[in-house]
Protein backbone atom coordinates (compact mmCIF):
# COMPACT_ATOMS: atom_id res chain seq x y z
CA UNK A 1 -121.96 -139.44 46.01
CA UNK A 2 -120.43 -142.22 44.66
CA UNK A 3 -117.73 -145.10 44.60
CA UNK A 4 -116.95 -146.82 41.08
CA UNK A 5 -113.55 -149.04 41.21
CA UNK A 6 -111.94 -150.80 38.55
CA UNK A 7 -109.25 -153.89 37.76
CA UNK A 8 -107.72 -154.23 34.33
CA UNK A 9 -105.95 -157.86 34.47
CA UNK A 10 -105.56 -160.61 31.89
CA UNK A 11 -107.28 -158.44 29.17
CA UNK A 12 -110.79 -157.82 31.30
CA UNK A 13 -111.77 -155.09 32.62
CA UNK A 14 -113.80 -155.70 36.17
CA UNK A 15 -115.68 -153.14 37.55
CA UNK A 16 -117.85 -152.51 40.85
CA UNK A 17 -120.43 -149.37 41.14
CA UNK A 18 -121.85 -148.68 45.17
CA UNK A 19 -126.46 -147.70 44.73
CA UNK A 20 -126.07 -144.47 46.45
CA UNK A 21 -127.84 -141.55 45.30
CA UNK A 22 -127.06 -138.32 47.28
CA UNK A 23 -128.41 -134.91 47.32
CA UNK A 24 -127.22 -132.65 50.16
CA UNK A 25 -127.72 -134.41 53.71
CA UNK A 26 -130.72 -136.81 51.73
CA UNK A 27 -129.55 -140.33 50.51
CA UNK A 28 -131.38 -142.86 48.56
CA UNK A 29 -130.55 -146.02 47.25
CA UNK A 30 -131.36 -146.37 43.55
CA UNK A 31 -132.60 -149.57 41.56
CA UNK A 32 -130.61 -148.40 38.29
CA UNK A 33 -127.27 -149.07 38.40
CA UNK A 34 -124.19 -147.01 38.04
CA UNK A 35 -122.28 -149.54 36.50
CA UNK A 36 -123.22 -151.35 32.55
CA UNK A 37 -122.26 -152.97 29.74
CA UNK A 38 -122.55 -151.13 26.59
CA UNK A 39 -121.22 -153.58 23.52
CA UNK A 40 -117.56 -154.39 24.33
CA UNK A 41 -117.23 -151.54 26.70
CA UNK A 42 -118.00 -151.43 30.10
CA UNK A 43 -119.10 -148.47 32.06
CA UNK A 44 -119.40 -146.50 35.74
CA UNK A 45 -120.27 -143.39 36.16
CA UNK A 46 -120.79 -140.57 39.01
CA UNK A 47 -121.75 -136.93 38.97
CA UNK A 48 -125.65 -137.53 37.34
CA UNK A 49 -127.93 -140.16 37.38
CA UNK A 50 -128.73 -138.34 33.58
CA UNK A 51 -125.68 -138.76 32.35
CA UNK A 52 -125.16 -142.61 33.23
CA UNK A 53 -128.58 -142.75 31.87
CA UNK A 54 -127.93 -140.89 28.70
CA UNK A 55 -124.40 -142.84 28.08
CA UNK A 56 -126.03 -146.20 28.87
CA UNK A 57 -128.95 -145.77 26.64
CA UNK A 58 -128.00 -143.22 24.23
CA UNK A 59 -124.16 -143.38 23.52
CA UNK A 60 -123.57 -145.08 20.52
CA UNK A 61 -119.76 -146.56 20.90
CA UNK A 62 -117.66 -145.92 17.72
CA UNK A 63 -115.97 -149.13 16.22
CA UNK A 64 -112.44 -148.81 17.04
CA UNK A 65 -110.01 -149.70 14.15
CA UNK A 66 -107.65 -151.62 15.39
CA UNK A 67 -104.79 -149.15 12.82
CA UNK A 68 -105.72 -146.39 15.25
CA UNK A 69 -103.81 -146.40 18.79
CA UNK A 70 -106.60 -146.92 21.44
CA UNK A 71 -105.78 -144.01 23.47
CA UNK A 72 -105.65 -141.73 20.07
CA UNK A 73 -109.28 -143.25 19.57
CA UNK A 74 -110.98 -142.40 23.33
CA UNK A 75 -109.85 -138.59 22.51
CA UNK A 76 -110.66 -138.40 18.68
CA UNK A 77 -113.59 -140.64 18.19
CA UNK A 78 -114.93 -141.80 21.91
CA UNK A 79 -115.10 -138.41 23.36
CA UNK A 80 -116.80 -136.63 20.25
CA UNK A 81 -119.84 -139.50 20.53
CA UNK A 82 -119.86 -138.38 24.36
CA UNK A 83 -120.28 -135.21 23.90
CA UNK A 84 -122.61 -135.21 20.80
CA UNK A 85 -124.72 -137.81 23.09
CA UNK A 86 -125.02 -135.18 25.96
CA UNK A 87 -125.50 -132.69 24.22
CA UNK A 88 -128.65 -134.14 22.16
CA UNK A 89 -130.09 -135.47 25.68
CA UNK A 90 -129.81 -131.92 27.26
CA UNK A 91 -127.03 -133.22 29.41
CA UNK A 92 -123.46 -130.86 28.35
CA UNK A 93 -123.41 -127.32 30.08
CA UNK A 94 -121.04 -124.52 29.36
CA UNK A 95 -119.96 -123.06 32.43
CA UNK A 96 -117.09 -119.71 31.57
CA UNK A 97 -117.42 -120.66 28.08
CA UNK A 98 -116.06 -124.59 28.30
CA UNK A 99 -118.21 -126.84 27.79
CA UNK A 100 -118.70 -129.86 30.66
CA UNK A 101 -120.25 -133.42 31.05
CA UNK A 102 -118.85 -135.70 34.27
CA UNK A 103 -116.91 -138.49 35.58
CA UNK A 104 -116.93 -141.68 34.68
CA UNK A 105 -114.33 -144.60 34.33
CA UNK A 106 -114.59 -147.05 30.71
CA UNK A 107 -112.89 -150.22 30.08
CA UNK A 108 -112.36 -150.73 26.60
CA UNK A 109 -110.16 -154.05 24.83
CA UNK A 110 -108.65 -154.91 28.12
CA UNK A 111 -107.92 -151.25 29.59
CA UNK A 112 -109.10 -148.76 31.69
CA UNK A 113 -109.86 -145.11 31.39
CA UNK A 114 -111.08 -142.18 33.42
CA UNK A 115 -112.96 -139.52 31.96
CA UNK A 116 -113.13 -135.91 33.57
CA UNK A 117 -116.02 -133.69 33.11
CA UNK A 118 -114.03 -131.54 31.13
CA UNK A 119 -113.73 -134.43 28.52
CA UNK A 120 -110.11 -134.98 29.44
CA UNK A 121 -108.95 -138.51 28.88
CA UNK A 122 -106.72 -140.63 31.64
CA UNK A 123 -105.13 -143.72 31.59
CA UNK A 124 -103.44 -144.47 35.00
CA UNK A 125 -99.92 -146.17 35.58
CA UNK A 126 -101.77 -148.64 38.12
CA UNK A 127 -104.20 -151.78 36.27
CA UNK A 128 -106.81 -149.99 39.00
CA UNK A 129 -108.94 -147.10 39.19
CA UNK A 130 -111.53 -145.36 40.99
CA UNK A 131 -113.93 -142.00 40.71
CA UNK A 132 -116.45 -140.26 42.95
CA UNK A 133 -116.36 -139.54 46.87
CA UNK A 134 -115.87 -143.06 47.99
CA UNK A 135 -112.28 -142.89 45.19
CA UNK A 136 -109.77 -142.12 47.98
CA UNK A 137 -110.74 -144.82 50.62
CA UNK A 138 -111.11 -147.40 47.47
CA UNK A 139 -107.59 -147.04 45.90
CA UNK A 140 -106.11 -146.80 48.98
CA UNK A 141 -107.70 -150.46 49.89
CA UNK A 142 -107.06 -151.69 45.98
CA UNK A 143 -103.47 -150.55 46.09
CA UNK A 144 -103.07 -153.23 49.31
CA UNK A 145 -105.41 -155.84 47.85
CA UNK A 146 -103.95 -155.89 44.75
CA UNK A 147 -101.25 -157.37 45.90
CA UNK A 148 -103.02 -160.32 47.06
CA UNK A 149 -102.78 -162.88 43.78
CA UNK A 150 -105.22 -165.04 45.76
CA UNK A 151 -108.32 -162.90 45.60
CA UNK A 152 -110.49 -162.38 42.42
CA UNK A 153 -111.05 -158.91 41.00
CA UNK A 154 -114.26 -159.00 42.09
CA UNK A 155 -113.35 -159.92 45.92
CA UNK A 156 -110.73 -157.13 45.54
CA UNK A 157 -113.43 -154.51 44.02
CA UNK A 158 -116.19 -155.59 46.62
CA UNK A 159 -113.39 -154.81 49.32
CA UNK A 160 -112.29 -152.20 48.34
CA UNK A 161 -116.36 -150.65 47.86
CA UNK A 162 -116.82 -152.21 51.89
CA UNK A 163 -113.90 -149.73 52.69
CA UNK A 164 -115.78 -146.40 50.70
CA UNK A 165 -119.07 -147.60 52.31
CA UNK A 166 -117.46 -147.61 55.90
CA UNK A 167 -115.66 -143.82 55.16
CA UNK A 168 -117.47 -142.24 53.72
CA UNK A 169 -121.38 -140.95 53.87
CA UNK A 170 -121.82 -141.16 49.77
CA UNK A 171 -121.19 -144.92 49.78
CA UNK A 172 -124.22 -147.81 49.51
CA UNK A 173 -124.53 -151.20 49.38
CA UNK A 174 -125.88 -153.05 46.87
CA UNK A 175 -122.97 -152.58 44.98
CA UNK A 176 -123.25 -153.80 40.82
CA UNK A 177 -120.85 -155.66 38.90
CA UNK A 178 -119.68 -156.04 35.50
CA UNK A 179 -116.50 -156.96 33.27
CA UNK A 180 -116.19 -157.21 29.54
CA UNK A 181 -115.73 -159.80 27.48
CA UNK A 182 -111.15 -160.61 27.31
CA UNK A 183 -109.87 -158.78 24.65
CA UNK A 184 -107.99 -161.19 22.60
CA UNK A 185 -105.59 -159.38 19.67
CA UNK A 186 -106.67 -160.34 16.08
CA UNK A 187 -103.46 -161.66 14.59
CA UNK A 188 -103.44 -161.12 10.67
CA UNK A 189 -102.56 -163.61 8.32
C-alpha cells in the first residue's frame, strides 16, 4: 500500500501522500492522511495506519541544536523519540531479537530523510524521495520531472503520485499535501 514522494528545493521540503489503505486484495480509501505537519517537520508514512497515527499524535520532535550536525541528530536524538514513541503506543515489535517500527520519509530544516523499519537513517544523493509500493513508478516519474524548472514541486509530486496510481494497485487518489516552513540559517552575531 502506499505512495509518499518528496522534493527538497530552496530550503522546503514538499511532500505528497496517495489515501489508500490496503489489506490483501481489499482497498479502502481513508479520511486520515498519510502525510502531516508535526512542528517544523513534516511527515509521510507507510507500513501502519498506527504508526502514522502514533508519530503524528504522539512523537514529540526533539529541538535540534543547531552545534549538532543534522544527520548526527536524526540517528542520536530523532530516532530514540521514535522508538520510545512506538514503543509506549504498543507499536515496536521484535522480530529475531531486533527490534522494528516502519517506513516513513521526514523533512527536517530544508532536507529529506527516509527512515527504514529497522530505524536506519537515509539521506539520498537526489533533492527527491519516495517510500511504499507506488516508490518505484514515482521516482522514476520525479527523476524526469525534476528536470522541468517550470513545474512547482507540488505539480511534480502530484505527477509523479498520477504515475503510482496508474501502476500500481496500492495507489489512491485523494492524494494530501504538505511542506514546511523554509529553513532559513540563524547567522550569529
Amino acid at each position: 500500500m502506499t505512495c509518499i514522494a518528496a522534493i527538497a528545493t530552496g530550503g522546503v521540503v514538499h511532500m505528497m501522500g496517495d489515501s489508500a489503505g490496503v489489506a490483501g486484495l481489499d482497498l479502502s480509501l481513508r479520511k486520515d492522511n498519510k502525510v502531516f505537519r508535526a512542528g517544523n517537520v513534516v511527515m509521510g508514512f507507510t507500513s501502519s495506519f498506527r504508526m502514522g497515527q502514533l508519530l503524528q499524535y504522539n512523537l514529540s520532535v526533539p529541538k535540534h541544536h543547531p552545534d549538532v550536525d543534522l544527520f548526527t541528530y536524526m540517528v542520536t536524538e530523532f530516532i530514540p523519540a521514535v522508538r520510545n514513541c512506538l514503543k509506549s503506543g504498543g507499536y515496536a515489535r521484535i522480530d529475531n531479537n531486533e527490534e522494528r517500527g516502519g517506513c516513513f520519509l521526514v523533512g527536517i530544516e530544508g532536507r529529506l530523510f527516509q527512515i527504514e523499519s529497522d530505524f536506519q537513517v537515509g539521506e539520498s544523493h537526489y533533492a527527491f524521495d519516495a517510500v511504499g509500493c507506488g516508490a518505484p513508478y514515482a521516482l522514476g516519474a520525479l527523476s524526469i520531472l525534476i528536470e522541468d524548472k517550470s513545474r512547482t514541486p507540488e505539480n511534480m509530486l502530484s505527477r509523479a503520485l498520477l504515475q503510482a496510481e496508474r501502476f500500481s494497485a496500492g495507489v489512491r487518489r485523494p492524494f494530501h499535501y504538505e511542506k514546511t516552513n523554509p529553513f532559513q540559517v540563524e547567522v550569529s552575531s
